[in-house]
Structure formats: C-alpha cells, structure tokens
Protein backbone atom coordinates (compact mmCIF):
# COMPACT_ATOMS: atom_id res chain seq x y z
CA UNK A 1 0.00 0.00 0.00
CA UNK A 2 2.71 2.41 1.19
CA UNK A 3 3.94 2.30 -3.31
CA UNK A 4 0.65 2.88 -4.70
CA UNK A 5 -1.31 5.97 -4.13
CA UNK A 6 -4.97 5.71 -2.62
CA UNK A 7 -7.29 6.47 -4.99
CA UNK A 8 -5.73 3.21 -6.88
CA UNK A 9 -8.24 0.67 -6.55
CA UNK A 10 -5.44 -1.84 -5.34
CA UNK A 11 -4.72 -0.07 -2.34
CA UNK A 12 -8.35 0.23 -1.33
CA UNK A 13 -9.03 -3.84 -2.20
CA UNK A 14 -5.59 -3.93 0.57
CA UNK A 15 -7.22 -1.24 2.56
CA UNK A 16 -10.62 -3.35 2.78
CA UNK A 17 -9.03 -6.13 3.05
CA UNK A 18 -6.89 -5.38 6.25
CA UNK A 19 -9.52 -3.47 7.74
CA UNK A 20 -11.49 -7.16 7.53
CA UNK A 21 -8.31 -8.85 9.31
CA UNK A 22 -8.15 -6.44 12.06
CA UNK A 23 -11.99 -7.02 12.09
CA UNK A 24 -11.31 -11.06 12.16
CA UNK A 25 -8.94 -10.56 15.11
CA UNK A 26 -10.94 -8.83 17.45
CA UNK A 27 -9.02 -5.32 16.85
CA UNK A 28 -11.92 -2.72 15.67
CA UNK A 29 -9.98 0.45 16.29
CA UNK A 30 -7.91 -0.10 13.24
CA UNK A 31 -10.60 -1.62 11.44
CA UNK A 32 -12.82 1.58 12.02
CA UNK A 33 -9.23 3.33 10.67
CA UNK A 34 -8.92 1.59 7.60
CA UNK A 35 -12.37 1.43 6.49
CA UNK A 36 -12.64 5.15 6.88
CA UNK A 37 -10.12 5.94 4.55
CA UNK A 38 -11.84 3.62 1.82
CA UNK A 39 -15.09 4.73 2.35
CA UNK A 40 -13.77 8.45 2.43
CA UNK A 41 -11.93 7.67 -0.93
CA UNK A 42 -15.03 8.03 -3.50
CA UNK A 43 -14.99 6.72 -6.72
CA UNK A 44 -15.45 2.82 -5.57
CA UNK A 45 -16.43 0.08 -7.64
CA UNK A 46 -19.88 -1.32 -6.54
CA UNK A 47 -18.37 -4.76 -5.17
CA UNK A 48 -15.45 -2.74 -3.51
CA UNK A 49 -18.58 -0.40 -2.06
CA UNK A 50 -20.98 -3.24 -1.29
CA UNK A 51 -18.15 -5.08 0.80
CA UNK A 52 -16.74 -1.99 2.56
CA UNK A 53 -20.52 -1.25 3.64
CA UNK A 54 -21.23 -4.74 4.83
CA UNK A 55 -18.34 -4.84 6.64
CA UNK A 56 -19.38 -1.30 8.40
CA UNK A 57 -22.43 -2.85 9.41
CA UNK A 58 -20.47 -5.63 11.22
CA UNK A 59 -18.40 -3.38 13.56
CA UNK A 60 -21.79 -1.84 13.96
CA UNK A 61 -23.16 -4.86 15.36
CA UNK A 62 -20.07 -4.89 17.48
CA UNK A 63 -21.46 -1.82 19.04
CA UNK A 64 -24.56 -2.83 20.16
CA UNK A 65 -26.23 -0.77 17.02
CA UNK A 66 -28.22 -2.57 15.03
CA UNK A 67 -30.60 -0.18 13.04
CA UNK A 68 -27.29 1.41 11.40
CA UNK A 69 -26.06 -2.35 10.62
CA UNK A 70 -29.74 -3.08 9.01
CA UNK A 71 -29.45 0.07 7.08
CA UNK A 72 -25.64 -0.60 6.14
CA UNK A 73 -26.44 -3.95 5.29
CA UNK A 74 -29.74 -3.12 2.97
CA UNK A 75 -27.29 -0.66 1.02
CA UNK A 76 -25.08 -3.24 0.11
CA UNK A 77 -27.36 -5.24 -0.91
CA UNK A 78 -29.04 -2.90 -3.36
CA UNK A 79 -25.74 -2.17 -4.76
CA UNK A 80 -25.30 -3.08 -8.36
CA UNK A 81 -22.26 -5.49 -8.70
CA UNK A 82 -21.59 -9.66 -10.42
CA UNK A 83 -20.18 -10.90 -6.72
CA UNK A 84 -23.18 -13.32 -5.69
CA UNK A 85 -21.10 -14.74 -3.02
CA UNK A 86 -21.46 -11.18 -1.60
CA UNK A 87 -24.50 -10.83 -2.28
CA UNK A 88 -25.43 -13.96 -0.60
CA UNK A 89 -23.11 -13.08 2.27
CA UNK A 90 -24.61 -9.53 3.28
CA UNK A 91 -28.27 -11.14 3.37
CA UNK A 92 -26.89 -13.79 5.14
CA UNK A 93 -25.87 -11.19 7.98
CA UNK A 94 -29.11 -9.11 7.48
CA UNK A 95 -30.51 -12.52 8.04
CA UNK A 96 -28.44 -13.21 10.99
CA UNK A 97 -29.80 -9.25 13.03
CA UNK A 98 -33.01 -9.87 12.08
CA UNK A 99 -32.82 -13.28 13.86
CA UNK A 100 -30.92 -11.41 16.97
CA UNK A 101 -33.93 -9.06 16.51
CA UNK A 102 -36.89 -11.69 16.98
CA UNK A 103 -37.99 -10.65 13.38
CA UNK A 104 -37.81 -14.43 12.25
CA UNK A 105 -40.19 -14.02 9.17
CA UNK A 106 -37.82 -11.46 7.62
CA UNK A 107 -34.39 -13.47 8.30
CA UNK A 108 -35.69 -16.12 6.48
CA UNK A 109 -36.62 -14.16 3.67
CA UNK A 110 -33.09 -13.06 3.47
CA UNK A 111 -31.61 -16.69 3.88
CA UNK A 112 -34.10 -17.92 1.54
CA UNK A 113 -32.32 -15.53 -1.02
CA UNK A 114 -29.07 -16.21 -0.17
CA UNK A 115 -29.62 -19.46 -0.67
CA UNK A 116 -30.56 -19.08 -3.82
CA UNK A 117 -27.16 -16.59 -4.98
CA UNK A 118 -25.02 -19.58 -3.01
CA UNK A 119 -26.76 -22.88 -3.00
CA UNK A 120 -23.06 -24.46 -1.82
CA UNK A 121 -22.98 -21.99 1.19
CA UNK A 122 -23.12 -24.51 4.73
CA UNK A 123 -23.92 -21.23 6.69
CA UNK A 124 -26.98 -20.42 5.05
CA UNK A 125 -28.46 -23.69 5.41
CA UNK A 126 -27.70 -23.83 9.03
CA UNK A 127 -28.91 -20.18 9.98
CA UNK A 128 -32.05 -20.98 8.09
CA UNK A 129 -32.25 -23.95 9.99
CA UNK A 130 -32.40 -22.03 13.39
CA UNK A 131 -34.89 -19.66 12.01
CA UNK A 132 -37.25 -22.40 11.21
CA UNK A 133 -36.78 -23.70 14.20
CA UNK A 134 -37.22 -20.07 16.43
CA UNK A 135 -40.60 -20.09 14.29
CA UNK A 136 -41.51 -23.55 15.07
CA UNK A 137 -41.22 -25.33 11.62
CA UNK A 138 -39.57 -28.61 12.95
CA UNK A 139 -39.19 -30.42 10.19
CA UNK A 140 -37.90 -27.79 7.65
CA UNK A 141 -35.41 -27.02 10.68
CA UNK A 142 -34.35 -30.73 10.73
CA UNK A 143 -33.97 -30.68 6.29
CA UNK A 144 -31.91 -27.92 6.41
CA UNK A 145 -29.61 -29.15 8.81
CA UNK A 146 -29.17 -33.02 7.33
CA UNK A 147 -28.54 -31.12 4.26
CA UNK A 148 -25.49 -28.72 6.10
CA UNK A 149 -24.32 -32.74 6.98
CA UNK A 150 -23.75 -33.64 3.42
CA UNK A 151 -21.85 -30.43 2.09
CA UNK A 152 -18.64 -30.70 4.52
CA UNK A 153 -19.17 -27.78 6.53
CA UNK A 154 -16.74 -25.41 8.39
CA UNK A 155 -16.79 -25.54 12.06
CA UNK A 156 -19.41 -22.56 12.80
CA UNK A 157 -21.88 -24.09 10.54
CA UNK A 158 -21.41 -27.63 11.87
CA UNK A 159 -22.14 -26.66 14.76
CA UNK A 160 -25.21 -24.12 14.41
CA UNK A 161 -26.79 -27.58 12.55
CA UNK A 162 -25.58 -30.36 15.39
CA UNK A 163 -27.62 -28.38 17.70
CA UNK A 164 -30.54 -27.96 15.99
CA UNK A 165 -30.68 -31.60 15.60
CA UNK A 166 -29.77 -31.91 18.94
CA UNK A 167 -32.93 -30.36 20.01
CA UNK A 168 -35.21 -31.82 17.58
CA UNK A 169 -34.19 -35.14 18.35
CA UNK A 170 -35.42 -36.55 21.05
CA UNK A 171 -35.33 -40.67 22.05
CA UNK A 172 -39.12 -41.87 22.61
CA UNK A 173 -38.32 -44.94 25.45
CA UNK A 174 -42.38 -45.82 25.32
CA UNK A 175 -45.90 -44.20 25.88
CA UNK A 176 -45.35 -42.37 28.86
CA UNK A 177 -41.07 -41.83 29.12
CA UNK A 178 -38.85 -39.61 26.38
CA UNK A 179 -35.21 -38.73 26.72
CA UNK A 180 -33.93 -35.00 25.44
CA UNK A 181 -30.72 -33.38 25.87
CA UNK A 182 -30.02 -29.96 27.48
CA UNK A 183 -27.67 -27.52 25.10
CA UNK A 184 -24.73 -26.11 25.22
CA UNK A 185 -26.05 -22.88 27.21
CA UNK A 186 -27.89 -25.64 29.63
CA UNK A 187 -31.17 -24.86 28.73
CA UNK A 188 -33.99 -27.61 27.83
CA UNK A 189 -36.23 -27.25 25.05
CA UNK A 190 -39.41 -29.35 24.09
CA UNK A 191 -42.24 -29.58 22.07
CA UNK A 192 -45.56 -28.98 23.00
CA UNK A 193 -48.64 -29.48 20.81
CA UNK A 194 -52.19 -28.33 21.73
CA UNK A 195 -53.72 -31.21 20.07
CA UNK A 196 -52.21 -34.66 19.91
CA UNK A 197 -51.65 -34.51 15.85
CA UNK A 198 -51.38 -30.85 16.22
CA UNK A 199 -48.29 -28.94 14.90
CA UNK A 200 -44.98 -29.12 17.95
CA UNK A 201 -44.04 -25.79 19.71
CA UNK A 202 -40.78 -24.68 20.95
CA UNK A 203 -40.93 -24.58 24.82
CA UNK A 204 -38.47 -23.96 27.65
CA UNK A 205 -38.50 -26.19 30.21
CA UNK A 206 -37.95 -24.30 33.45
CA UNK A 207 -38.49 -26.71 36.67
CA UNK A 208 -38.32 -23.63 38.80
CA UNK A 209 -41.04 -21.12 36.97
CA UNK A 210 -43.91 -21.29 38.97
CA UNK A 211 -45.97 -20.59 35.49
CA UNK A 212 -46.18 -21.36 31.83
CA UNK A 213 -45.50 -17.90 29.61
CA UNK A 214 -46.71 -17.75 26.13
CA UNK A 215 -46.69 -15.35 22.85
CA UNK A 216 -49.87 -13.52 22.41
CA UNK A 217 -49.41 -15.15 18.72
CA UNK A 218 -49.21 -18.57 20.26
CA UNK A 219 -52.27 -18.33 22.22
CA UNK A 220 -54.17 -16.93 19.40
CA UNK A 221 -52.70 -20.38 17.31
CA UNK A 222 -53.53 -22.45 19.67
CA UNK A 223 -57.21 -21.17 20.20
CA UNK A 224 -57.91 -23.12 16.81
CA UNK A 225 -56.96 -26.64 18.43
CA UNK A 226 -58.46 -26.53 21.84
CA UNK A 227 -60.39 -24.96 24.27
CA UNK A 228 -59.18 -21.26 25.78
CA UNK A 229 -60.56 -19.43 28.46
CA UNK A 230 -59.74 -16.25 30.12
CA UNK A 231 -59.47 -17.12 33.96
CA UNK A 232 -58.28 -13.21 35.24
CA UNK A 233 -55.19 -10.83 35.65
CA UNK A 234 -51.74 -11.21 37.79
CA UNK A 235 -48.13 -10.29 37.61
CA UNK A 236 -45.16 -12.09 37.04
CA UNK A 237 -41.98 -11.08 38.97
CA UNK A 238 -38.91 -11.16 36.82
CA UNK A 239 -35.54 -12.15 37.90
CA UNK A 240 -34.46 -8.31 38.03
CA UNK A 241 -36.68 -7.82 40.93
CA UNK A 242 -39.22 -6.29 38.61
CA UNK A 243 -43.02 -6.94 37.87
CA UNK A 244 -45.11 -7.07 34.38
CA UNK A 245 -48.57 -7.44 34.03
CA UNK A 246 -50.19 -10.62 32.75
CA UNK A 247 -53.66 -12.41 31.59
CA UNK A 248 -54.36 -15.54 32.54
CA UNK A 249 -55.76 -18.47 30.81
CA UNK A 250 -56.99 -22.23 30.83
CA UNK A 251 -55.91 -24.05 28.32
CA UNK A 252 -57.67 -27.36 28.21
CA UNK A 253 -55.29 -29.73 26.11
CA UNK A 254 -51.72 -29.61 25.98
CA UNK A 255 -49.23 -32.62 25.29
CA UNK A 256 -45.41 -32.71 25.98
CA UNK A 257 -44.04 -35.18 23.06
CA UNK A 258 -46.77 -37.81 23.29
CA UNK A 259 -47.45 -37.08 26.92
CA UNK A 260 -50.74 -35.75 28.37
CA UNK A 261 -50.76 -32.74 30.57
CA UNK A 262 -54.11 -32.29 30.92
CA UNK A 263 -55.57 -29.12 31.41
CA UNK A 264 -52.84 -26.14 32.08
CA UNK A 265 -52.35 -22.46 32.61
CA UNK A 266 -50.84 -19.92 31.01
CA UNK A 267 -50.10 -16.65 30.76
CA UNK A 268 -49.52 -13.94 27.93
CA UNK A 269 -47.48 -10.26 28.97
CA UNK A 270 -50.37 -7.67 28.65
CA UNK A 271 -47.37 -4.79 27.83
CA UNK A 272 -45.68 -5.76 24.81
CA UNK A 273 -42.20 -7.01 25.53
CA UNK A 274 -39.25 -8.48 23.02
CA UNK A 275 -40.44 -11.49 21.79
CA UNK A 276 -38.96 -14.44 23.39
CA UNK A 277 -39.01 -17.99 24.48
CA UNK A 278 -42.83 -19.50 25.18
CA UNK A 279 -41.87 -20.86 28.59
CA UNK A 280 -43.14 -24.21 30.55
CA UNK A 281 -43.31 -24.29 34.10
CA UNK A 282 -43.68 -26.47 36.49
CA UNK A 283 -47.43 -25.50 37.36
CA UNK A 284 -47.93 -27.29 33.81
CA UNK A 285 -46.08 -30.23 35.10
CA UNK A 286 -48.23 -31.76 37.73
CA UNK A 287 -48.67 -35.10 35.77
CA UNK A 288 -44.81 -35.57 34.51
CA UNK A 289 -41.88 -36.38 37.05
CA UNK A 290 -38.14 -34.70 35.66
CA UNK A 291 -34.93 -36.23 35.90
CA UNK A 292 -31.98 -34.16 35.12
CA UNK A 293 -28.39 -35.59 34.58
CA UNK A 294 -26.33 -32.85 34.03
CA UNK A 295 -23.14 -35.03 33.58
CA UNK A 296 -24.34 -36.71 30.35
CA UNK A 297 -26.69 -33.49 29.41
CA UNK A 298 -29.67 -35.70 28.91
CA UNK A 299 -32.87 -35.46 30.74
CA UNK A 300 -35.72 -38.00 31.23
CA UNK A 301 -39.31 -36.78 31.45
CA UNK A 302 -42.05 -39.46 32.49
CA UNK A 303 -45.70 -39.66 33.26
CA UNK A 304 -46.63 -40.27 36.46
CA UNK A 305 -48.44 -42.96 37.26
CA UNK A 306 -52.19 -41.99 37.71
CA UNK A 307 -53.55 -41.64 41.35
CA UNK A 308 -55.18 -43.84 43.49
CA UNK A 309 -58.35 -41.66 43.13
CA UNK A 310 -58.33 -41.54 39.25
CA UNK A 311 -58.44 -44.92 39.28
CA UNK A 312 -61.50 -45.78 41.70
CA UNK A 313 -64.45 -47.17 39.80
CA UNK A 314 -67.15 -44.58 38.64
CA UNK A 315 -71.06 -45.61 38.16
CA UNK A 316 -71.49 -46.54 34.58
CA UNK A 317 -75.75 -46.70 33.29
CA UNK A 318 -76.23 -49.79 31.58
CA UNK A 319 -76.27 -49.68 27.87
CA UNK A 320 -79.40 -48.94 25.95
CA UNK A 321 -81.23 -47.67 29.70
CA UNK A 322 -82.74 -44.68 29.80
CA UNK A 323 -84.16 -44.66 33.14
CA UNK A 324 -82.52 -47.14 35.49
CA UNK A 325 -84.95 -49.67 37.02
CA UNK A 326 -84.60 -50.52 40.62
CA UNK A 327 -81.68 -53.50 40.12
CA UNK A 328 -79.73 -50.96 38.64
CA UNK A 329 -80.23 -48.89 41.13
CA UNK A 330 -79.55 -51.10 43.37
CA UNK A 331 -75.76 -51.78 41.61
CA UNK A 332 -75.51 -48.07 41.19
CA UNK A 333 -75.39 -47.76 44.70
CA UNK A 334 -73.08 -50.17 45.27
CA UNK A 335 -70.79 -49.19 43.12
CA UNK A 336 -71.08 -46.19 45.39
C-alpha cells in the first residue's frame, strides 16, 4: 500500500481487506481506521462499495447498534455489482440481526435468497435452519440441517446444525417416558402441541417457573386446536426484581411429546415485551416427574403414574337404559 497511491483501486481492495483482518482478530480500532479511509476515498467500484458497507455494518453490530447495521447492510445489498457470493453473504448477515432481533419471518426471507445466490454456502443452510426452528417449523429445521451434513461444513456451521438436531431429536423410550438433551447454554427445550396430531411448539422447560409464559401469537394459534378461556389478571416477577402485568388463561389440552398434561395455565405479557421464548413451568407439570443428569446433558421426562383416586371405579348406566330400574339402582349404589 505504502507504493501505490490511494485512490488506486489496489490499495483500497488492501485497505478493505486489512480493515477485515483487524476485524477477524478482534481489533476494531484499526478496522474503524482503515475502512474510513476507503469509504472516504469516493470513486469505488460497486463490489469494492458493497463489501466496505457490509463490513461497516459488522463493527456496527459490534457496538450494540443494530438499526445502522440493518441500514448498512440493505445498502449493500441494493448495490449493483456480479459478486453473488457477496450478495449472498450480506443477506446472510441481514438474516443473521433480524434473527438477533426476533424478526424471524424477515431473516428467512433473506436466507431464503441467499440461498438461492449460493446454494453451496453450509452457513446459510444452518442459519435458516435455526430460524425455522425459532418459528416452530420442525421439520424444515431438521432438512436444512441433514442437508449442512452432506456439504462438509466449516466448524461454525457444523455446529449451528448439530444443535438444531440436537434439540429436535429426542429418544421416545415408550408411551409415557422420552429422553432429550439440554444444550450447550444448559437450557432444555421441548415440544408442545395443543392437540395430539397438532403442529410441535418450541418450549423452555424451566423446573423452577412457577408458570407457563406464552406469545400472544401462540395463544391466538392455539385457540384453533383446543379450548381457551380467560381465567383473570396477575403479575409475574422477573428475575431483576421487577413486575409485568399478565392475563391468565386455561388451556384445556396440551401434550409434551406424546405425553398428556391435561388441562394447564398460562399466561400472555399484557405490555408488549421483546419477543422471546414461550416458557413451561412447572405448574404445567403436575402429571410428569423430571430427571436431570447434568453429567451426560440428557434429561428423562415421564408420566406419572395416575392416582389412586383416578383410578376408583365410577357408576357406569347400563347400555341402551334410559331410566334405570330398581336393580340398577340397586348396583348403582353399590358401586357407590
């Protein structure tokens, strides 16, 4: 760089391209520096423009400031230039903040289109992979990861796919017993359906949540597969000491895996929050019994046995009896 003067394109490509190492490394100060001075420079080619812009909206993400990485990012991808690895790299990171974001529609959008510009790319697979599964859509979650499998993927992608398979998967001992594994950050996810053919939900498992918290969109899906009712109004106290306002309703079918809960509760935030994870707690648990090995990362979930009461006999009317005559009253009673 230090022969050529800066308005030759070589020096900015250099520029750009040591502005990405120091970016690489960790070292944003000099980053910042160098992409300055190419950005400064005017007269850029639209690839040279589209990469210096994308990579802008990267160190903005390092700052915490993600509107001025969306907007970086959605000028460099309405730049005109032939790179369609760029191209599908840019809406791969648009993809990627809009994800962070809780906007799940619109990153796969984007890695739906990058996809398409670099069908070869592991990455995109895999981050479309966790956006189907953030939206629920199990099994497109589960294609696109077997496919990140079969391409020979680098290290970040293998991973992002291994884990949502990890989740998904899920060993079915019988009936009334399934084994799931907890994730790298130790939390445990499961699916919950509101019918028993009805589509799976993505569900924290927290043992020690008093409650189960759900998406006002959730609640409004679920309405269509079983019975809701509004029971009244409370607060839920949040680990920061503070309190948020809540509705409260019956829901009178859910099923963990296979596994009956039987009528539960749950509640929906009545201020609107950040979109987050629908969480199951143990109020919805009453019927299942939890056993957590940390050391392996697996847990066990099993259906209790029922009671002694559920099982006591109940007066059945003989068949094709309308009004029961006095011998079946007489085994009515003592049935009693």
């Amino acid at each position: 760089m230090g022969s050529l003067a800066l308005n030759n394109e070589f020096t900015r490509t250099a520029l750009l391209a040591r502005a990405q190492a120091y970016y690489e490394k960790g070292d944003t100060m000099d980053a910042w520096k160098d992409l300055k001075k190419v950005l400064d420079s005017g007269g850029l080619s639209g690839e040279t423009l589209a990469s210096g812009l994308n990579l802008r909206a990267l160190l903005y993400l390092k700052e915490a400031k993600a509107s001025q990485a969306l907007g970086d990012f959605t000028s460099a991808i309405k730049i005109p230039h032939n790179n369609d690895s760029l191209k599908s790299v840019t809406l791969a990171n648009r993809g990627i903040t809009f994800l962070n974001m809780g906007s799940f529609g619109k990153a796969i959008l984007d890695f739906n289109r990058a996809i398409e510009l670099d069908p070869k790319s592991s990455f995109n697979y895999a981050a479309r992979a966790l956006a189907n599964l953030r939206t629920d859509r199990v099994e497109q979650a589960r294609r696109d990861s077997e496919a990140v499998m079969t391409m020979g993927p680098d290290p970040q992608s293998l991973r992002l796919a291994s884990s949502v398979l990890n989740e998904i998967n899920f060993h079915k001992v019988d009936e009334n017993c399934v084994v799931t594994r907890i994730n790298e950050d130790g939390q445990i996810f499961v699916q919950v359906r509101f019918s028993l053919n009805g589509r799976p939900h993505r569900f924290l498992l927290d043992t020690g949540a008093t409650h189960s918290l759900i998406d006002k969109s959730l609640l409004k899906e679920l309405s269509h597969e079983t019975r809701v009712k509004e029971i009244g109004k409370g607060l839920v106290h949040l680990a920061d000491g503070s309190s948020l306002p809540v509705t409260r309703y019956s829901v009178e079918k859910a099923f963990l895996y296979q596994m009956r809960l039987g009528p539960i509760q749950v509640q929906t935030m009545d201020r609107k929050t950040k979109r987050s994870f629908n969480l199951l707690g143990a109020g919805s648990l009453k019927n299942l019994s939890i056993l957590i090995d940390t050391s392996r990362k697996m847990v066990q979930i099993k259906q209790k046995p029922p009671s002694f009461q559920e099982l006591t006999l109940k007066p059945v009317r003989p068949t094709g009896t309308t009004t029961p005559n006095s011998e079946s009253m007489i085994n009515y009673n003592r049935l009693k």
